[in-house]
C-alpha atoms as a PDB file:
ATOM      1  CA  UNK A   1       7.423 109.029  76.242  1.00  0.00           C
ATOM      2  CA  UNK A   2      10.995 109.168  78.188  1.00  0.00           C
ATOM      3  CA  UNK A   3      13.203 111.369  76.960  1.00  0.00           C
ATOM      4  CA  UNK A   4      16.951 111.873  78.338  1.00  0.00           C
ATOM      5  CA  UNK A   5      19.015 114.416  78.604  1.00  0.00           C
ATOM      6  CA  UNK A   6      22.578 114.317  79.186  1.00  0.00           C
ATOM      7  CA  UNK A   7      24.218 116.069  82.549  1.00  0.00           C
ATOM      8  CA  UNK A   8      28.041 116.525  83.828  1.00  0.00           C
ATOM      9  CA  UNK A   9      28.182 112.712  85.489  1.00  0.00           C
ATOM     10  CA  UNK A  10      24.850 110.482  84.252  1.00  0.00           C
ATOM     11  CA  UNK A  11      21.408 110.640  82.374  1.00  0.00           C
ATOM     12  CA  UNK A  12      18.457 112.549  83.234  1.00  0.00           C
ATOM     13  CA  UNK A  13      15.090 110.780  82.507  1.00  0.00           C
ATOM     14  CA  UNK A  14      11.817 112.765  81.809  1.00  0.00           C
ATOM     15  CA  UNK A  15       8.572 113.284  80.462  1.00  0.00           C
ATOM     16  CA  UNK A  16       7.064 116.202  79.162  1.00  0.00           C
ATOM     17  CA  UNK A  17       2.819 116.629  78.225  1.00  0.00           C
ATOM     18  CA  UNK A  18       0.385 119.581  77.026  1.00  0.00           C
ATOM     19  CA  UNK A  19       1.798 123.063  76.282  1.00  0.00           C
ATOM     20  CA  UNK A  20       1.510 126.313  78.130  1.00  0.00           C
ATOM     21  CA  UNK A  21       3.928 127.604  80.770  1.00  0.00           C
ATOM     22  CA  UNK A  22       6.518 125.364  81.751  1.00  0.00           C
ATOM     23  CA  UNK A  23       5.696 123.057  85.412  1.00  0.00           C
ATOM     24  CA  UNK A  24       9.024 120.772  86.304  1.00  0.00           C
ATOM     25  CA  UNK A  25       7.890 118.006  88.830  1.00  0.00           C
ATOM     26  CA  UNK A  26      10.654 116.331  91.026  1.00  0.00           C
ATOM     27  CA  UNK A  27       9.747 113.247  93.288  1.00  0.00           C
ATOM     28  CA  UNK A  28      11.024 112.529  96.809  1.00  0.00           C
ATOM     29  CA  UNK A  29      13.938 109.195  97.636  1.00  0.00           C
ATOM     30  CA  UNK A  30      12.780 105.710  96.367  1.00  0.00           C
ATOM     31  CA  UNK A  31      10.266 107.425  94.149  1.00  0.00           C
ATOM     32  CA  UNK A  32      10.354 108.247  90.654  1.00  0.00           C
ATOM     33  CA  UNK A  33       8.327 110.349  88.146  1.00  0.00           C
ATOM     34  CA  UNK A  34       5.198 108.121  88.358  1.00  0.00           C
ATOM     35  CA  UNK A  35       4.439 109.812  91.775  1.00  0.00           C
ATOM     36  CA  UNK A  36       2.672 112.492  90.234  1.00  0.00           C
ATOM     37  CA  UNK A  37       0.504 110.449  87.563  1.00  0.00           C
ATOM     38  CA  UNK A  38      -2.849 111.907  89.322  1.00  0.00           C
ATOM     39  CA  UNK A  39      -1.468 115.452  88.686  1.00  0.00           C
ATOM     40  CA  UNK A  40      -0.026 115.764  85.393  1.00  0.00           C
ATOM     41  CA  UNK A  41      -3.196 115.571  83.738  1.00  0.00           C
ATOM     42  CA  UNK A  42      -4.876 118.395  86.023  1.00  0.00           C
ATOM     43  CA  UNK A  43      -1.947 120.400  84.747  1.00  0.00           C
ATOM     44  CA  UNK A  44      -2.053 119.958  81.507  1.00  0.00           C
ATOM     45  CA  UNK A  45      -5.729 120.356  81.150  1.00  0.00           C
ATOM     46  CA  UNK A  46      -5.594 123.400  83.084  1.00  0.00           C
ATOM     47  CA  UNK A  47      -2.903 124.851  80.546  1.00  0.00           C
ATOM     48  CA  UNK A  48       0.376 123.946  80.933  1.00  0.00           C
ATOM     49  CA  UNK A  49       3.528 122.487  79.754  1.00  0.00           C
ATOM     50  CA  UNK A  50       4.232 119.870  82.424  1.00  0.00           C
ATOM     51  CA  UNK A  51       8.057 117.953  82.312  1.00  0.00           C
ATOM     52  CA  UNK A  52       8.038 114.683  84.676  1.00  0.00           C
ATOM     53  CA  UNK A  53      11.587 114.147  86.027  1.00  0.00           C
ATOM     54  CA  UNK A  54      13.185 111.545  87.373  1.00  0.00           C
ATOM     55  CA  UNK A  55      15.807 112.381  90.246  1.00  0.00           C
ATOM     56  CA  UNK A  56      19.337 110.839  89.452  1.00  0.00           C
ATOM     57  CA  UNK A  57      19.306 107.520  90.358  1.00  0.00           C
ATOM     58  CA  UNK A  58      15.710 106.882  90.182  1.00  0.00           C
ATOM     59  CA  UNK A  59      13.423 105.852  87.779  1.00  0.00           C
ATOM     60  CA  UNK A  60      14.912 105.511  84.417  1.00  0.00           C
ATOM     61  CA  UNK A  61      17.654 107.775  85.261  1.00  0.00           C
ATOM     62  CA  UNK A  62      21.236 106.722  85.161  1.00  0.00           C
ATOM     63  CA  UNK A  63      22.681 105.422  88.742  1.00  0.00           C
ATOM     64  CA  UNK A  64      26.533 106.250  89.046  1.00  0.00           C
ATOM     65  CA  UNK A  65      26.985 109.077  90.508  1.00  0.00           C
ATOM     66  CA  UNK A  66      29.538 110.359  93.567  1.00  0.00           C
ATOM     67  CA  UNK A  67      26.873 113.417  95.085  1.00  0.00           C
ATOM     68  CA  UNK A  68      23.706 112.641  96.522  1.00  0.00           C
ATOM     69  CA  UNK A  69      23.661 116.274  97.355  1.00  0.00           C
ATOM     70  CA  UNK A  70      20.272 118.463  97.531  1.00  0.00           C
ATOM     71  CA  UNK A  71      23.087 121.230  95.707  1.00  0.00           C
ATOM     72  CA  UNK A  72      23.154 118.029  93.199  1.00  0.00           C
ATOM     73  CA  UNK A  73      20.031 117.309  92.299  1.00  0.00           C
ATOM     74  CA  UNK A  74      19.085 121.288  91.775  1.00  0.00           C
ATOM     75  CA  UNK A  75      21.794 121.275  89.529  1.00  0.00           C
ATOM     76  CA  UNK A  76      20.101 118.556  87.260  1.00  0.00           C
ATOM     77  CA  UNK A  77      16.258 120.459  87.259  1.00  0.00           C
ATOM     78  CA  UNK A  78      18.159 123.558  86.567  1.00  0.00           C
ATOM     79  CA  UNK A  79      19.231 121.638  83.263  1.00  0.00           C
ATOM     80  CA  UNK A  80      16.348 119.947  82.340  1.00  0.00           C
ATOM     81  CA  UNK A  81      14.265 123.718  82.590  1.00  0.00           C
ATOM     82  CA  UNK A  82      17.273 125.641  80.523  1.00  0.00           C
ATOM     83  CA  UNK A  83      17.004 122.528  78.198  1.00  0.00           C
ATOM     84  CA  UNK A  84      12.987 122.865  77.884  1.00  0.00           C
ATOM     85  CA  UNK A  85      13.597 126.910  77.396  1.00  0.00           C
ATOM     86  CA  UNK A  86      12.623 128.020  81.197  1.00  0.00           C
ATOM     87  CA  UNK A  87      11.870 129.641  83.263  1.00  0.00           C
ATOM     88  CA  UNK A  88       9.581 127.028  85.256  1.00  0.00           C
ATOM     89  CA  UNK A  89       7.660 126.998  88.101  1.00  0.00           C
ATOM     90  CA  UNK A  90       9.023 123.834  90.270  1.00  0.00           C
ATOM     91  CA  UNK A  91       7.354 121.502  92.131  1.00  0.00           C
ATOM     92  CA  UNK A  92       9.366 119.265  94.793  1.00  0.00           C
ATOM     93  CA  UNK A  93       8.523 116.483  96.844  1.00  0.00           C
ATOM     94  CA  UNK A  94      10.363 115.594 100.300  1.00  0.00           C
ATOM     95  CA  UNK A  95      14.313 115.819  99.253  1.00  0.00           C
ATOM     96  CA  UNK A  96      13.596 117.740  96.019  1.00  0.00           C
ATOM     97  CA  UNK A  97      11.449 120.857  98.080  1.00  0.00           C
ATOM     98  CA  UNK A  98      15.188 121.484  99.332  1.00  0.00           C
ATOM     99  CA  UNK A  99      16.321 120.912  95.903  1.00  0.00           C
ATOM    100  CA  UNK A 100      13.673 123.422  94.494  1.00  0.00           C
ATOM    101  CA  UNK A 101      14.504 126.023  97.398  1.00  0.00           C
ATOM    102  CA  UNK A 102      18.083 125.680  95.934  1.00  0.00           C
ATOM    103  CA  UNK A 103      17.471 125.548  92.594  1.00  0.00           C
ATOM    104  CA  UNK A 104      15.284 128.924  93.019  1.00  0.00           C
ATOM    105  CA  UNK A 105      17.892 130.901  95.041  1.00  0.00           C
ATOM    106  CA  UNK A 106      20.619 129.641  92.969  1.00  0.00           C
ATOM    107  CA  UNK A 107      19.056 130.625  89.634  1.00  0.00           C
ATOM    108  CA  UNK A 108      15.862 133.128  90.489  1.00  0.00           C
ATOM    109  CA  UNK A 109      15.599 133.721  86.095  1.00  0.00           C
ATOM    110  CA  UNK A 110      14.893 130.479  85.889  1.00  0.00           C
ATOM    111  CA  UNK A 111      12.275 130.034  88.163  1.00  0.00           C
ATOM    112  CA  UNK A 112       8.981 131.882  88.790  1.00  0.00           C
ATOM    113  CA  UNK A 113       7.761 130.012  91.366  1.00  0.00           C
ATOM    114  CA  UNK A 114       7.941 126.993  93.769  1.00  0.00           C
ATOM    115  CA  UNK A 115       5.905 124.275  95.582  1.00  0.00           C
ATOM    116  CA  UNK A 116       7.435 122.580  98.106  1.00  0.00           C
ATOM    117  CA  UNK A 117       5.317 119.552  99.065  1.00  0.00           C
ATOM    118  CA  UNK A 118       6.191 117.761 102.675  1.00  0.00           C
ATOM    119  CA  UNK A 119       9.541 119.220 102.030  1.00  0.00           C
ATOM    120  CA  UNK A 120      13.030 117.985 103.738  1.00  0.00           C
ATOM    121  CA  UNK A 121      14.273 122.022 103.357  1.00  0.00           C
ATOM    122  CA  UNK A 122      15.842 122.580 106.806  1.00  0.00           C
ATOM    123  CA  UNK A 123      18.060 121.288 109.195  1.00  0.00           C
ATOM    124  CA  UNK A 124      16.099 118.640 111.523  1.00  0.00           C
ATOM    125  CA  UNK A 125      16.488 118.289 115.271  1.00  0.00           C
ATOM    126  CA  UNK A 126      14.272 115.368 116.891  1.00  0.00           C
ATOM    127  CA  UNK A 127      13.181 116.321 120.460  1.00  0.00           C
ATOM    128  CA  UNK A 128      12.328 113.854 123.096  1.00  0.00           C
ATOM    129  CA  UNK A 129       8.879 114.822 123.654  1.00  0.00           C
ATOM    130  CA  UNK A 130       8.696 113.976 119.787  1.00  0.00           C
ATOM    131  CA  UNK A 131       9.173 110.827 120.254  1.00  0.00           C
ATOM    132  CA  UNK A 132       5.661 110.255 122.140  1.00  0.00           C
ATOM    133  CA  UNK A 133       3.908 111.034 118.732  1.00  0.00           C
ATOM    134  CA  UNK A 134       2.835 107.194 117.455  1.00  0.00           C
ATOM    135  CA  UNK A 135       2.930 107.985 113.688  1.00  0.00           C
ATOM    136  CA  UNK A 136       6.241 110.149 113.822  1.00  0.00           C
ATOM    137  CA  UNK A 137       8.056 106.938 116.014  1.00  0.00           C
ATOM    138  CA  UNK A 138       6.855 104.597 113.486  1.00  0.00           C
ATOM    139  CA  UNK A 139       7.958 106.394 110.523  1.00  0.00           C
ATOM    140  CA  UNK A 140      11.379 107.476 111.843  1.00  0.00           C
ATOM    141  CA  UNK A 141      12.093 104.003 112.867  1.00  0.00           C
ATOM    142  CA  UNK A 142      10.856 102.712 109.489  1.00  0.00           C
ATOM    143  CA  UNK A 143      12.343 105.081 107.274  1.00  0.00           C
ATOM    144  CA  UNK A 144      16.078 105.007 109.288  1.00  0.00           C
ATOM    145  CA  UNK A 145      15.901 101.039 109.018  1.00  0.00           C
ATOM    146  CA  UNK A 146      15.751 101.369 104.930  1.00  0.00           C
ATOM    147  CA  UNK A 147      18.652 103.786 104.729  1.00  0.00           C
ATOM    148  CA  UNK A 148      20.567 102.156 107.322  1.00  0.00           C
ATOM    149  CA  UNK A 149      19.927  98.336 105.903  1.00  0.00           C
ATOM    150  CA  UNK A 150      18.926  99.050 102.613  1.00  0.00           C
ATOM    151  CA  UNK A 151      16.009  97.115 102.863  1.00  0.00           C
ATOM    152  CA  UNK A 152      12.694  97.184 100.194  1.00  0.00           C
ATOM    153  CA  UNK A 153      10.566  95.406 102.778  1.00  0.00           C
ATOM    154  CA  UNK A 154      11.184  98.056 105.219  1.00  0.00           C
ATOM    155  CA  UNK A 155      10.978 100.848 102.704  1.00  0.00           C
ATOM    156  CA  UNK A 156       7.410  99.350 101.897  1.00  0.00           C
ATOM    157  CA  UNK A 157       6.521  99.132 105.573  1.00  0.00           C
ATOM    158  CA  UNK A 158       7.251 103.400 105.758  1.00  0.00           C
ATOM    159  CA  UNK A 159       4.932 103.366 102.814  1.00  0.00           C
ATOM    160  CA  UNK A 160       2.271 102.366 105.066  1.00  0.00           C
ATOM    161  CA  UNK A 161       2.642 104.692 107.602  1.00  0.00           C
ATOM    162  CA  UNK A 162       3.031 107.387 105.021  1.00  0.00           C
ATOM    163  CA  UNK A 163      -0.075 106.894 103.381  1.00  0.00           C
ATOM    164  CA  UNK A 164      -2.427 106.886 106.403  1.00  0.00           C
ATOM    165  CA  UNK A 165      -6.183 106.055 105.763  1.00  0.00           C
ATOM    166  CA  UNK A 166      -7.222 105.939 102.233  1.00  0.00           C
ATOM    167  CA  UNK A 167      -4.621 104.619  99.157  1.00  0.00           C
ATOM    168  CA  UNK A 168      -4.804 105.299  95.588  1.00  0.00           C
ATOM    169  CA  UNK A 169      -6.914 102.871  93.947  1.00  0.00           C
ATOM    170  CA  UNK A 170      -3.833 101.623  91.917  1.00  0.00           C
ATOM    171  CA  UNK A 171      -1.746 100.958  95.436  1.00  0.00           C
ATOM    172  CA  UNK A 172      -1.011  97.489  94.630  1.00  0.00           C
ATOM    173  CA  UNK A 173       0.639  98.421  91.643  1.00  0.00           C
ATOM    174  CA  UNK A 174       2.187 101.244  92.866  1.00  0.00           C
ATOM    175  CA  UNK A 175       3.480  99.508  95.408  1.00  0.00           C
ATOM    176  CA  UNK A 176       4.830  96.397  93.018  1.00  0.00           C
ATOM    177  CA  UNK A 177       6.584  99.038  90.568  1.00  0.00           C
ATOM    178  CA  UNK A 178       8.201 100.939  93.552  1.00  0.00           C
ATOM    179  CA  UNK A 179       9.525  97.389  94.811  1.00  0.00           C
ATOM    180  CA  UNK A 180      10.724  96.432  90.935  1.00  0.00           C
ATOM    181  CA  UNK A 181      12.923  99.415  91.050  1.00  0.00           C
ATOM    182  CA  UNK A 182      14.315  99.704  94.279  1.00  0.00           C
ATOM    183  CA  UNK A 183      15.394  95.978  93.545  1.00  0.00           C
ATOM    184  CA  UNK A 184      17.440  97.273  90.390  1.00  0.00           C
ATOM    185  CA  UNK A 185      21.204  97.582  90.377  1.00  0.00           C
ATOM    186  CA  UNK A 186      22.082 101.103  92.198  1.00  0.00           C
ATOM    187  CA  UNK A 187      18.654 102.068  92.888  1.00  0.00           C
ATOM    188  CA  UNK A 188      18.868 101.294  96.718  1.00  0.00           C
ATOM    189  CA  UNK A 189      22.009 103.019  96.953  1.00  0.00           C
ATOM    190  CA  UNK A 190      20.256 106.595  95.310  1.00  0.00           C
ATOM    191  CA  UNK A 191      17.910 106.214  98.453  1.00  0.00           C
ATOM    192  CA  UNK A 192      20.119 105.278 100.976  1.00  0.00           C
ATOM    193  CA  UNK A 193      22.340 108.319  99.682  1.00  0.00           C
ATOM    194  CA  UNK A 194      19.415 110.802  99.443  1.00  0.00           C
ATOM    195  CA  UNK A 195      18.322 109.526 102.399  1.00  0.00           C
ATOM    196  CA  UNK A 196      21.662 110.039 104.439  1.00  0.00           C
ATOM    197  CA  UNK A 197      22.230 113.760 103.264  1.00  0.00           C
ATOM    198  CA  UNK A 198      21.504 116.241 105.658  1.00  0.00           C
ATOM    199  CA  UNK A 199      19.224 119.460 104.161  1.00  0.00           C
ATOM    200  CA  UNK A 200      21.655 122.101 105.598  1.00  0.00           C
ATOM    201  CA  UNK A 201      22.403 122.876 101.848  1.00  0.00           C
ATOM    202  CA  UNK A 202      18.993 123.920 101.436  1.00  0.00           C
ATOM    203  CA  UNK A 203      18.180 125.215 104.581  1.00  0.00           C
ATOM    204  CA  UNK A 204      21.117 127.880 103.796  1.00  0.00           C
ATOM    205  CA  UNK A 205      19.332 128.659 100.874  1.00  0.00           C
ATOM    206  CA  UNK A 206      16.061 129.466 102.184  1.00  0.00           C
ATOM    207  CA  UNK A 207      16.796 133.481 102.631  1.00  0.00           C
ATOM    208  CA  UNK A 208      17.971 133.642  98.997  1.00  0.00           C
ATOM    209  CA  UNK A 209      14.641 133.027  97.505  1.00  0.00           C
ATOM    210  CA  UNK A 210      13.146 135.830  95.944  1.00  0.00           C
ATOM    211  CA  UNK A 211      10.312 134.216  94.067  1.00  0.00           C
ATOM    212  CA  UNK A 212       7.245 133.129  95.551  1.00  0.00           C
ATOM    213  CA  UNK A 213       6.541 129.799  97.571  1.00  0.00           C
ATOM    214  CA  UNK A 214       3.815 127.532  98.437  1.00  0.00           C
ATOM    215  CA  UNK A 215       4.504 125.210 101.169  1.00  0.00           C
ATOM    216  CA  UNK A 216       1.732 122.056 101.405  1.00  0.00           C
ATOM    217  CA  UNK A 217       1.812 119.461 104.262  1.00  0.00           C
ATOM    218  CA  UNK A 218      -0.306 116.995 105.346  1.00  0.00           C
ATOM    219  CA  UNK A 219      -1.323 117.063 109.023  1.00  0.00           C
ATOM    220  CA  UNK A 220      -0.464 113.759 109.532  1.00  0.00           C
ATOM    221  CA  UNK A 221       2.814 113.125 107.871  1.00  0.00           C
ATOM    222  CA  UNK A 222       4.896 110.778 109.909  1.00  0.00           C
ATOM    223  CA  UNK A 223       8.733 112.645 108.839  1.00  0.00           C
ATOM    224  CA  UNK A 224       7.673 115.574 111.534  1.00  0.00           C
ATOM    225  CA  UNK A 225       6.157 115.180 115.015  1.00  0.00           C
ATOM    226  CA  UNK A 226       4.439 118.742 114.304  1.00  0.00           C
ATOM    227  CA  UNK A 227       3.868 119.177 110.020  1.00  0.00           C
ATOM    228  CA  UNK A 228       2.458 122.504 110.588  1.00  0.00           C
ATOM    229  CA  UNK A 229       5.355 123.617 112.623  1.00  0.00           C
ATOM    230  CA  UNK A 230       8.146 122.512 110.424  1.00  0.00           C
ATOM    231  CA  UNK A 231       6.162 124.162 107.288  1.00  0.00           C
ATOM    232  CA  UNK A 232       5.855 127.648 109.495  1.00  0.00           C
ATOM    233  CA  UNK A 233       9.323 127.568 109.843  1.00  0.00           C
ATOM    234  CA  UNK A 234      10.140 126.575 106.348  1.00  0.00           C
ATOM    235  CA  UNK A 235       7.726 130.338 105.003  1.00  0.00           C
ATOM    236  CA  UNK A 236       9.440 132.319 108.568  1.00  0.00           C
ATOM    237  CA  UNK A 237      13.147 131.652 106.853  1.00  0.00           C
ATOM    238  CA  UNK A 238      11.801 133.022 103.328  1.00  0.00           C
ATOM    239  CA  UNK A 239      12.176 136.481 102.504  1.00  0.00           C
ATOM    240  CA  UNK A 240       8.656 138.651 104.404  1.00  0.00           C
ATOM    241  CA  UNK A 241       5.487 137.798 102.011  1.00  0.00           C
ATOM    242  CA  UNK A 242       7.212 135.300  99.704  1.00  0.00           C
ATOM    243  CA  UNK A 243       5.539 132.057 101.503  1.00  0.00           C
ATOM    244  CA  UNK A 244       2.471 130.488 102.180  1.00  0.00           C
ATOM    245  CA  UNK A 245       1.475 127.630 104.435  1.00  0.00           C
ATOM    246  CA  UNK A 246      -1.396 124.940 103.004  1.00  0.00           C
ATOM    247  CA  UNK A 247      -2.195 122.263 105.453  1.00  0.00           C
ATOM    248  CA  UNK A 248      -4.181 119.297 103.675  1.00  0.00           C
ATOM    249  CA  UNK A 249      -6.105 117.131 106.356  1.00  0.00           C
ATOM    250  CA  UNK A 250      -5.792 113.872 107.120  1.00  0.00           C
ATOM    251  CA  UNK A 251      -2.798 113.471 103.963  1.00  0.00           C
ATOM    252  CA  UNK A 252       0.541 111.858 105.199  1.00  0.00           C
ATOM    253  CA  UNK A 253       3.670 112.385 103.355  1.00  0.00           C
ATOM    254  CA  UNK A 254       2.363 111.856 100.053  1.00  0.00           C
ATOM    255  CA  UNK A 255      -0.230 114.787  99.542  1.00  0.00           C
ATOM    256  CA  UNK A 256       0.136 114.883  95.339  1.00  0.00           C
ATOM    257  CA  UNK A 257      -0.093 110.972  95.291  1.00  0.00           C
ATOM    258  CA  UNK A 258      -3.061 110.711  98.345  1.00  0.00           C
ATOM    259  CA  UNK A 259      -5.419 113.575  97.446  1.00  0.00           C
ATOM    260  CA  UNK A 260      -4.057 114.956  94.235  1.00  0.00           C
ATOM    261  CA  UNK A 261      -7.391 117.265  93.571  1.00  0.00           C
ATOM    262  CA  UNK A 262      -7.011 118.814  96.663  1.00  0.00           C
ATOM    263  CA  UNK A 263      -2.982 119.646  95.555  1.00  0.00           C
ATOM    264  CA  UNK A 264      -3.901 120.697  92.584  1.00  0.00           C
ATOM    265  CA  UNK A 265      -6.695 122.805  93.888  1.00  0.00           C
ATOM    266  CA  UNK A 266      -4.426 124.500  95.475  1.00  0.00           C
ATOM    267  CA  UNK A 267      -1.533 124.904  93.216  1.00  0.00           C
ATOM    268  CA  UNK A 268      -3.928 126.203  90.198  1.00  0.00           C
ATOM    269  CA  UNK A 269      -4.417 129.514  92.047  1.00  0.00           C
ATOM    270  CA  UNK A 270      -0.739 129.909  93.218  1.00  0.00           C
ATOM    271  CA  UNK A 271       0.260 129.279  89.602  1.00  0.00           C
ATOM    272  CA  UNK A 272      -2.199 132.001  88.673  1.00  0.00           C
ATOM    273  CA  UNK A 273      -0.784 134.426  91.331  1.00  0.00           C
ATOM    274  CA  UNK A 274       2.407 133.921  90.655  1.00  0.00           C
ATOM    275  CA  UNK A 275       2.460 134.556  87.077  1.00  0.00           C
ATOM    276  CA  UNK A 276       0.190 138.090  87.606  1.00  0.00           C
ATOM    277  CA  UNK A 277       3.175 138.806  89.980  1.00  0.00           C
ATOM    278  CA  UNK A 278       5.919 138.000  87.940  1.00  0.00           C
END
């Protein structure tokens, strides 16, 4: 069941299942809550209180708004967890991982913990030699012709490379929902806006983290040349001991969407450490 909450310039759309401790799960550009439909139940069978957002601009969240901003959207899960009665361990995908970082530095009582899944969290510089790397051409070229054109049929065409080998068996309607909404009013313009906004914001933020952080890529996500390099660099900017690396084989730049036991595998026991820590 949606439920809204108002914020200072639109509507926040979310879902919230089970009880426990409180998990907020944020979705990358062109996405929207339904990303994580494999792992909500995990969580909430494992014991917790899991709240489904949907970024501004996505999903059924409101789509005027001037700041397309990492510092932005941090701003909104930092209301949606002091509305739920927080703290919250956060879970971002892509653009919201810099979001999380953000949202964690920015308010560390409100959040335990954070899982940054293929995040955007640091300034990116393309070398030429990173250009030779098939799946990280394809990708780049795919996912700069949607922002630049603002075109579904290219943002689709990303999808492809992003998922490499195996889809979800419900792909086909993935796909058709993802194309329904990108095709309504303002929707477009959230990814094209998200998609044009650098992660300096974040990257700044990286050294004010002071909770712990578990950083998951796939080894062959198409946004980075190198996944495992741009994820060791994400936990060598954290604060000594605070990160951890998980590479998941053969996932692309969906990990919680492609092989969402082997995320949640993962996250269960980071969830568990965290809170002994805390």
């Amino acid at each position: 069941m949606t439920e809204y909450l108002a914020v200072d310039g639109g509507t926040i759309a979310y879902e919230v299942a089970g009880s426990g401790p409180l998990v907020v799960l944020a979705h990358g550009i062109g996405d929207s809550r339904a990303a994580y439909r494999s792992v909500i139940p995990q969580l909430v069978a494992a014991g917790y209180r899991v709240a489904a957002v949907d970024l501004r601009g996505c999903g059924e969240s409101s789509v005027d708004w001037s700041d397309w901003s990492r510092t932005a959207v941090a701003g909104d899960l930092l209301a949606v967890i002091r509305h739920l009665g927080g703290p919250a361990v956060l879970v971002g995908h892509s653009f919201s991982g810099g979001a999380a970082t953000i949202a964690a530095a920015q308010e560390p009582s409100l959040i335990t913990a954070v899982v940054e899944v293929a995040p955007f969290t640091r300034k990116q510089t393309i070398r030429l030699g990173d250009l030779r790397v098939k799946r990280f051409r394809q990708g780049m070229l795919r996912l700069l012709g949607t922002v630049v054109f603002g075109s579904v049929p290219r943002w689709r065409s990303y999808l492809d490379v992003a998922y490499p080998g195996a889809k979800p068996a419900d792909w086909a309607e993935r796909l058709g929902r993802i194309d329904s909404l990108l095709r309504e009013p303002g929707r477009m313009k959230a990814l094209q806006g998200m998609g044009r906004n650098a992660p300096t914001d974040a990257g700044a933020q990286l050294a004010g983290v002071r909770c712990p952080v578990l950083v998951m890529m796939g080894t062959l996500d198409p946004d980075w040349a190198d996944p495992h390099a741009e994820g060791s660099a994400i936990v060598e900017a954290l604060p000594s001991g605070l990160g951890r690396l998980e590479m998941i084989d053969g996932a692309g730049h969906y990990p919680h969407d492609q092989l969402p036991d082997q995320v949640v595998s993962l996250i269960l026991p980071f969830l568990r450490s965290a809170a002994a820590r805390a």
